[in-house]
N, C-alpha and C. Protein backbone atom coordinates (compact mmCIF):
# COMPACT_ATOMS: atom_id res chain seq x y z
N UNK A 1 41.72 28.30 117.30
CA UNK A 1 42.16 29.29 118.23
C UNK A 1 40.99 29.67 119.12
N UNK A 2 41.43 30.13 120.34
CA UNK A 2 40.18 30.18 121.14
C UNK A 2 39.89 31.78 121.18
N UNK A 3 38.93 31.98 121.86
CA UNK A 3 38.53 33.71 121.41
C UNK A 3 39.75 34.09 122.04
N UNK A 4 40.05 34.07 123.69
CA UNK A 4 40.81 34.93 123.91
C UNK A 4 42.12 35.17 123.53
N UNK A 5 42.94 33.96 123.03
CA UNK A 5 43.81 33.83 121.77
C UNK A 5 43.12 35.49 121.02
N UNK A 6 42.43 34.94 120.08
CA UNK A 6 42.31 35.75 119.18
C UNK A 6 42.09 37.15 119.43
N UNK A 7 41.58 37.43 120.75
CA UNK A 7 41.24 39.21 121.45
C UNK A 7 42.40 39.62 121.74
N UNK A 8 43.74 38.66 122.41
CA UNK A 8 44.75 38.98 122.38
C UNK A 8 45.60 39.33 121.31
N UNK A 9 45.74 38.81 120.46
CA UNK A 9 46.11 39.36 119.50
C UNK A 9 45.76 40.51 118.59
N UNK A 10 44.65 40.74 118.58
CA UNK A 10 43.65 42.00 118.44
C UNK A 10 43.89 43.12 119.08
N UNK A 11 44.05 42.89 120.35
CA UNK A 11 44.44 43.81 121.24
C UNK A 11 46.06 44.11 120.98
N UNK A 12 47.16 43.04 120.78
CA UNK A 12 48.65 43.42 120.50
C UNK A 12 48.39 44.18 119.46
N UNK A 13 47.57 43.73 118.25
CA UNK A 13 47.61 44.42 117.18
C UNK A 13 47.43 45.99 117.16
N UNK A 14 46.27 46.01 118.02
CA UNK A 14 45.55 47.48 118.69
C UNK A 14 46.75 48.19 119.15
N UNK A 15 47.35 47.50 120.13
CA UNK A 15 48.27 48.08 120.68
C UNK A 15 49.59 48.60 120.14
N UNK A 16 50.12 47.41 119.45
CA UNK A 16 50.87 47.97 118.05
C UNK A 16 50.82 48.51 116.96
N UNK A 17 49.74 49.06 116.82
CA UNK A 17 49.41 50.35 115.91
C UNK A 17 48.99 51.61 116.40
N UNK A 18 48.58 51.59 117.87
CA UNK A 18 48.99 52.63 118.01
C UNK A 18 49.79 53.46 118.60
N UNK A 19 50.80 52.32 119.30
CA UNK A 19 52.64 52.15 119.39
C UNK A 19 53.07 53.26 118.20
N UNK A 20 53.22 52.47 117.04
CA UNK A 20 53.37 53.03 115.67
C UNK A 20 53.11 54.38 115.02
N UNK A 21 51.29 54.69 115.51
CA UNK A 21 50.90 55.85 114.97
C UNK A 21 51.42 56.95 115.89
N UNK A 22 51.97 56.57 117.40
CA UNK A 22 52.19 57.37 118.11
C UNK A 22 53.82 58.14 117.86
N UNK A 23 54.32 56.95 117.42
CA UNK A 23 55.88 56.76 117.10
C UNK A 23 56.24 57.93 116.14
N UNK A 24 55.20 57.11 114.74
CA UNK A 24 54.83 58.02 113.63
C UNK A 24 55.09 59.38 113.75
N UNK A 25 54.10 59.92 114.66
CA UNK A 25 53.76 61.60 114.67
C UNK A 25 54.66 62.16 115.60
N UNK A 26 55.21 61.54 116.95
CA UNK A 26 56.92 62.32 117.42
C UNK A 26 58.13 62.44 116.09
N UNK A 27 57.80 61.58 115.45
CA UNK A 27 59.07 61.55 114.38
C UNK A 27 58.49 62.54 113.24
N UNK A 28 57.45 62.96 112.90
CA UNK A 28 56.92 63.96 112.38
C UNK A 28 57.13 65.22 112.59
N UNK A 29 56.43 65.33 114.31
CA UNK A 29 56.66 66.76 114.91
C UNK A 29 58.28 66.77 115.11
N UNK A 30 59.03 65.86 115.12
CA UNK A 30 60.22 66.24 115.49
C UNK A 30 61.07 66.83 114.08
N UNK A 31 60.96 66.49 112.97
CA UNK A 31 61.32 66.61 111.50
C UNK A 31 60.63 67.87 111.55
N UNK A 32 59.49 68.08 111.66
CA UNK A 32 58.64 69.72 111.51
C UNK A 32 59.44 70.83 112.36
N UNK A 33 60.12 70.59 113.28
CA UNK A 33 60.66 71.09 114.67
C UNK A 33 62.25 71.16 113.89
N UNK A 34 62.61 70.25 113.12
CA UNK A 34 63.99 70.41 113.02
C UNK A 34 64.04 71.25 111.51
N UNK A 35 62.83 71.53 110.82
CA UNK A 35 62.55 72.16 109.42
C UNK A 35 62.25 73.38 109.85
N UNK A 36 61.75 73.96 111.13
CA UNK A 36 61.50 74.62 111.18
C UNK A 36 62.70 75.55 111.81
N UNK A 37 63.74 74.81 112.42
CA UNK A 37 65.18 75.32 112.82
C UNK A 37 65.45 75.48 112.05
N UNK A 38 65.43 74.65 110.58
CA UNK A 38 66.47 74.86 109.39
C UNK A 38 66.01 76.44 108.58
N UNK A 39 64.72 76.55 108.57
CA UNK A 39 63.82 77.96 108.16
C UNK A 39 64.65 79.39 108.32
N UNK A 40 64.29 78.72 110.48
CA UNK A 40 65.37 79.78 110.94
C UNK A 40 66.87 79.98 110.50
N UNK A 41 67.26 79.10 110.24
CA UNK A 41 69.05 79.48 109.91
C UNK A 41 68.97 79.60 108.46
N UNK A 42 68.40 79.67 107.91
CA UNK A 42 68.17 79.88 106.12
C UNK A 42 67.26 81.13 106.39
N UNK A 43 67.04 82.11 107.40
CA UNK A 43 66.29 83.34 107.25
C UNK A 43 67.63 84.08 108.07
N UNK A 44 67.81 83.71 108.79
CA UNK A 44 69.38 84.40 109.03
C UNK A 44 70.38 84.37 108.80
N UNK A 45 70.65 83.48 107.96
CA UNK A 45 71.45 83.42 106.76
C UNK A 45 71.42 84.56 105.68
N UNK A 46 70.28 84.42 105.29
CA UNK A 46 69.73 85.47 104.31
C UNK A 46 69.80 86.97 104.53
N UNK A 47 69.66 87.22 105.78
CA UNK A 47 69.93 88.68 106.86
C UNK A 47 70.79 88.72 106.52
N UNK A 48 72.05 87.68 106.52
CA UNK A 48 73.64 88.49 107.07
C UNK A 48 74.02 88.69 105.26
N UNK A 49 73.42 87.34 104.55
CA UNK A 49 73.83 87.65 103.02
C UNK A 49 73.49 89.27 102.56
N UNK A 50 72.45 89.83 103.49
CA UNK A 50 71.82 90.85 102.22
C UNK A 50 72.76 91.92 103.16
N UNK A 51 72.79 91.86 104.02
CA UNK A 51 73.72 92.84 105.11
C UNK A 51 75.12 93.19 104.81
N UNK A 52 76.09 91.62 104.32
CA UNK A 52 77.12 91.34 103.61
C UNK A 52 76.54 92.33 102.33
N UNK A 53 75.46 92.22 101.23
CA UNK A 53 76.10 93.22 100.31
C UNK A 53 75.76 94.43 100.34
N UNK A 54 74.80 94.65 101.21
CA UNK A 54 74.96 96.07 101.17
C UNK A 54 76.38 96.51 101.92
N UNK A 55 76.85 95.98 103.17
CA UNK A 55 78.18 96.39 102.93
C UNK A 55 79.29 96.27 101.84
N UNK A 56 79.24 95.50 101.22
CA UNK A 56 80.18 95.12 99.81
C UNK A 56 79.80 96.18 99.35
N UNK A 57 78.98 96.65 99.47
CA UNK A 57 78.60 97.78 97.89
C UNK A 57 79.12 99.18 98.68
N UNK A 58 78.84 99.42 100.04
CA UNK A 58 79.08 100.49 100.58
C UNK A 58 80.89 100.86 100.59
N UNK A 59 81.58 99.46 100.79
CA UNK A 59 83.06 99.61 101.08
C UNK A 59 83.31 99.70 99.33
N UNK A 60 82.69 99.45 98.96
CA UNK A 60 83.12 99.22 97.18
C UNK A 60 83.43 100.91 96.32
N UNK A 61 82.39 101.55 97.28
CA UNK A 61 82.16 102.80 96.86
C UNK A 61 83.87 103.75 97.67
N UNK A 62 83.63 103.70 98.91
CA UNK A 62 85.04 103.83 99.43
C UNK A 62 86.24 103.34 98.65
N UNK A 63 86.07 102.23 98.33
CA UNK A 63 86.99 101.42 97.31
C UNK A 63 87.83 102.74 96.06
N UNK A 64 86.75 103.10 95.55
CA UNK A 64 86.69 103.58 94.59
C UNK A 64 87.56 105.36 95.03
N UNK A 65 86.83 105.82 95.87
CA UNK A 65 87.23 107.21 96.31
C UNK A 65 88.46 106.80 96.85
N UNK A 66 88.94 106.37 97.54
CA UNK A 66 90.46 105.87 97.87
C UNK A 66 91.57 105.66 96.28
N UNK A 67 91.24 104.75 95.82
CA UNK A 67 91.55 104.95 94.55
C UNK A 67 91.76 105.93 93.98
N UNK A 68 91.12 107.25 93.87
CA UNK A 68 90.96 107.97 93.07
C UNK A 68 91.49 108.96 93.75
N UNK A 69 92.39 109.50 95.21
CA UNK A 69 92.78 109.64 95.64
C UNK A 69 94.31 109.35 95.77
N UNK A 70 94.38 108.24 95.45
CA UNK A 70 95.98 107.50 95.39
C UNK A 70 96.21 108.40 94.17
N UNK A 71 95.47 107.79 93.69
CA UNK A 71 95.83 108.62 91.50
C UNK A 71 96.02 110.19 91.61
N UNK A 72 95.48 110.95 92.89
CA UNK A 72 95.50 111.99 92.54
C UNK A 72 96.88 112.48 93.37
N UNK A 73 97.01 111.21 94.31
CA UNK A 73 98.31 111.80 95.30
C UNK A 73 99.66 111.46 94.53
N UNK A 74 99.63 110.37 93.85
CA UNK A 74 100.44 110.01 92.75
C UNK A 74 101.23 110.77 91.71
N UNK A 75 99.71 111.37 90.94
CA UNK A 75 99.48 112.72 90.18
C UNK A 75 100.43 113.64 90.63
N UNK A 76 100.56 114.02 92.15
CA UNK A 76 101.24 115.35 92.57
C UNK A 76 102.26 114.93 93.13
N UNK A 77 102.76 113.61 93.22
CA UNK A 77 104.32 113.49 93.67
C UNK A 77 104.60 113.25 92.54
N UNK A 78 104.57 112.99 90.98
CA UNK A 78 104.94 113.18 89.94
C UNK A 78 105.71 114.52 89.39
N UNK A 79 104.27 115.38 89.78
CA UNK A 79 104.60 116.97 89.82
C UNK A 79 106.03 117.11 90.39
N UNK A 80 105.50 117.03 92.31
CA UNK A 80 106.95 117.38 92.81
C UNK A 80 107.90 116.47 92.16
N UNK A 81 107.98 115.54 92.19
CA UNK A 81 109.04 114.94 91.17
C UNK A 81 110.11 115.79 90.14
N UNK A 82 108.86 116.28 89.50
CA UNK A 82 109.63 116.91 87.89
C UNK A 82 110.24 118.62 88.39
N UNK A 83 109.48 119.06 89.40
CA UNK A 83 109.88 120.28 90.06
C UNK A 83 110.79 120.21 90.71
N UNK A 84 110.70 119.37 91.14
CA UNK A 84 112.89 119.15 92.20
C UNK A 84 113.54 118.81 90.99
N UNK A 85 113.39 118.17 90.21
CA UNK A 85 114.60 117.87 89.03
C UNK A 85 114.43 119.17 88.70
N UNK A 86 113.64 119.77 88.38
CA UNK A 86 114.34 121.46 87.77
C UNK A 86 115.04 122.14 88.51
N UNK A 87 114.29 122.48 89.82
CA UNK A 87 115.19 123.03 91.22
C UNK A 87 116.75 122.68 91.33
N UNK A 88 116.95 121.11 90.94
CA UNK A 88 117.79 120.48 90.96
C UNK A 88 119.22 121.38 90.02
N UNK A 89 118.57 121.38 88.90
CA UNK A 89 119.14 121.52 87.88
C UNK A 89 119.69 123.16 87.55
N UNK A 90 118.46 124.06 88.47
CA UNK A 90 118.77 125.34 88.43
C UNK A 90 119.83 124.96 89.60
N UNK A 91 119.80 124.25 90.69
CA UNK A 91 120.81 124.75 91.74
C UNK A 91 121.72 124.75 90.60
N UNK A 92 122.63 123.50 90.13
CA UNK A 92 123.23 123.45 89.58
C UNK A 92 124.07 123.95 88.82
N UNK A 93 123.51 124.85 87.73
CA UNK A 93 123.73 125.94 86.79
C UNK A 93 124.04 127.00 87.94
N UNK A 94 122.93 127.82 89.23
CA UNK A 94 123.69 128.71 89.98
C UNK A 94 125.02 128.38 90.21
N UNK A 95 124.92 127.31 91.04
CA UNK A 95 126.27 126.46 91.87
C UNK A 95 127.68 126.76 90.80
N UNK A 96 127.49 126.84 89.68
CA UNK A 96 128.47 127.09 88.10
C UNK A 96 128.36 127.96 87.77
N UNK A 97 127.72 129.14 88.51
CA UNK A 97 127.90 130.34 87.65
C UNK A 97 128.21 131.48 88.55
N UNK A 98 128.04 130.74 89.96
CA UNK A 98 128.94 131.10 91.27
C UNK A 98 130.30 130.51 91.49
N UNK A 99 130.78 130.00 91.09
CA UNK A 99 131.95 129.22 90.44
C UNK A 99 132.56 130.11 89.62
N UNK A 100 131.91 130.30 88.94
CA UNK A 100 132.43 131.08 87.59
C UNK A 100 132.92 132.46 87.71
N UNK A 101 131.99 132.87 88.47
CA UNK A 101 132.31 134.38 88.99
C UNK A 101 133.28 134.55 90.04
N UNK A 102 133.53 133.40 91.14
CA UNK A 102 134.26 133.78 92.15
C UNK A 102 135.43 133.38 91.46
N UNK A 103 135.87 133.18 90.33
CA UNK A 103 137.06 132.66 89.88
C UNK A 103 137.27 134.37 88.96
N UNK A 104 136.35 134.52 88.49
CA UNK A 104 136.37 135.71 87.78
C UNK A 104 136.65 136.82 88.94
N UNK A 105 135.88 136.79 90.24
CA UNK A 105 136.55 137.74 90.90
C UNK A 105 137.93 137.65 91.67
N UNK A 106 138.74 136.19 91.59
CA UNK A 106 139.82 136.18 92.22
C UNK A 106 140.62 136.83 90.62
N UNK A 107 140.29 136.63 89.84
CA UNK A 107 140.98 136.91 88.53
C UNK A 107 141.54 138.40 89.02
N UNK A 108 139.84 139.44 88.43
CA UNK A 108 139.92 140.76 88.80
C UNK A 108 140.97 141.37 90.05
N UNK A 109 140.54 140.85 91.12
CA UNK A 109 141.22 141.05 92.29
C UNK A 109 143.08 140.71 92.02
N UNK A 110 143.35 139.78 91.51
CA UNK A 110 144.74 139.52 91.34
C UNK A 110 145.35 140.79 90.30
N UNK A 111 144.94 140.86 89.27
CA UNK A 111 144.70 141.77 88.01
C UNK A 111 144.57 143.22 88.87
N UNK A 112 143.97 143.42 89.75
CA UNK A 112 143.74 144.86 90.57
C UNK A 112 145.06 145.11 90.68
N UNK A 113 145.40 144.01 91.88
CA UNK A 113 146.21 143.86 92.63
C UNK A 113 147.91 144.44 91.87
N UNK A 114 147.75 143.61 90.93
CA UNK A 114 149.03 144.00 89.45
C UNK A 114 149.28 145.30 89.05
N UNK A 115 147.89 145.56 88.70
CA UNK A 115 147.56 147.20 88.58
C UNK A 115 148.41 147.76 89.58
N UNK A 116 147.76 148.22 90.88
CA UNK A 116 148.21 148.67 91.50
C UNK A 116 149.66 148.81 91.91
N UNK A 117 150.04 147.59 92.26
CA UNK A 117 151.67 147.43 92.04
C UNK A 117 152.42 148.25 90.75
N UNK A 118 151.80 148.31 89.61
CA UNK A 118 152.49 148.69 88.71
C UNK A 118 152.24 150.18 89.00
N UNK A 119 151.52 150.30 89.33
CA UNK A 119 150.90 151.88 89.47
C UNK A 119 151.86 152.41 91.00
N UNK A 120 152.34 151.66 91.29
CA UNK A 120 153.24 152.60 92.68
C UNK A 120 154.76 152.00 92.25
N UNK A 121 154.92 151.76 91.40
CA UNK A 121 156.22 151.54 90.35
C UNK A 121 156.24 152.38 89.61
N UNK A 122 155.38 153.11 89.00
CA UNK A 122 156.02 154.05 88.07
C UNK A 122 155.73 155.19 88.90
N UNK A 123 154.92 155.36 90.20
CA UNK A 123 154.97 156.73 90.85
C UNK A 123 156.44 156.69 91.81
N UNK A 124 157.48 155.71 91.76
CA UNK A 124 158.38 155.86 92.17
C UNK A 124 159.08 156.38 91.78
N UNK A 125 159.15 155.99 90.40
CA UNK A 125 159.74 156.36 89.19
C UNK A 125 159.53 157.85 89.09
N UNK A 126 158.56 158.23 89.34
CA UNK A 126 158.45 160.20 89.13
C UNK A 126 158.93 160.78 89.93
């Protein structure tokens, strides 16, 4: 082989390595560049995770007072519940004992009424 044969090739070689090393380190910085995006979305990720529970824990607490609220509104339509069935039950008994009486006073009243008749029957009679 003659030298310049051989400088040429020396030189491709030269040249293709540092083709290579150049190649090398864009594909480096570019992986460092795309790790370092990934950083970012795995640190704001992490923001919204810890953000997510402190709200979880905050609505959890609401959770709870709502709850305990239902139970207590529950609690008192139970009440009214059992208080209209009595209401209920007193109308009822009034409703029958106003019944009872207006029958008792058509009684009386008829019974007056007899009375009286008999009573201007025998003052005829005198």
């Amino acid at each position: 082989m003659s030298t310049i044969a051989t400088i040429a090739i020396i030189a491709a070689v030269v040249v293709l390595g540092i083709f290579l090393f150049v190649t090398l380190r864009r594909v480096a910085a570019e992986r460092e560049r795309k790790r370092e995006r990934m950083r970012s979305d795995v640190a704001g990720h992490r923001q919204q995770s810890d953000a997510q529970v402190s709200r979880a824990r905050e609505l959890g607490g609401k959770v709870d007072s709502r709850v305990a609220r239902a139970e207590e509104h529950e609690s008192e339509a139970e009440r009214h519940r059992v208080e209209a069935e009595r209401h209920d039950a007193e109308a009822q008994a009034e409703r029958e004992q106003a019944g009872e009486l207006a029958r008792t006073s058509e009684r009386a009243g008829r019974s007056a009424g007899r009375h009286d008749e008999r009573a201007a029957e025998i003052e005829r009679k005198l």
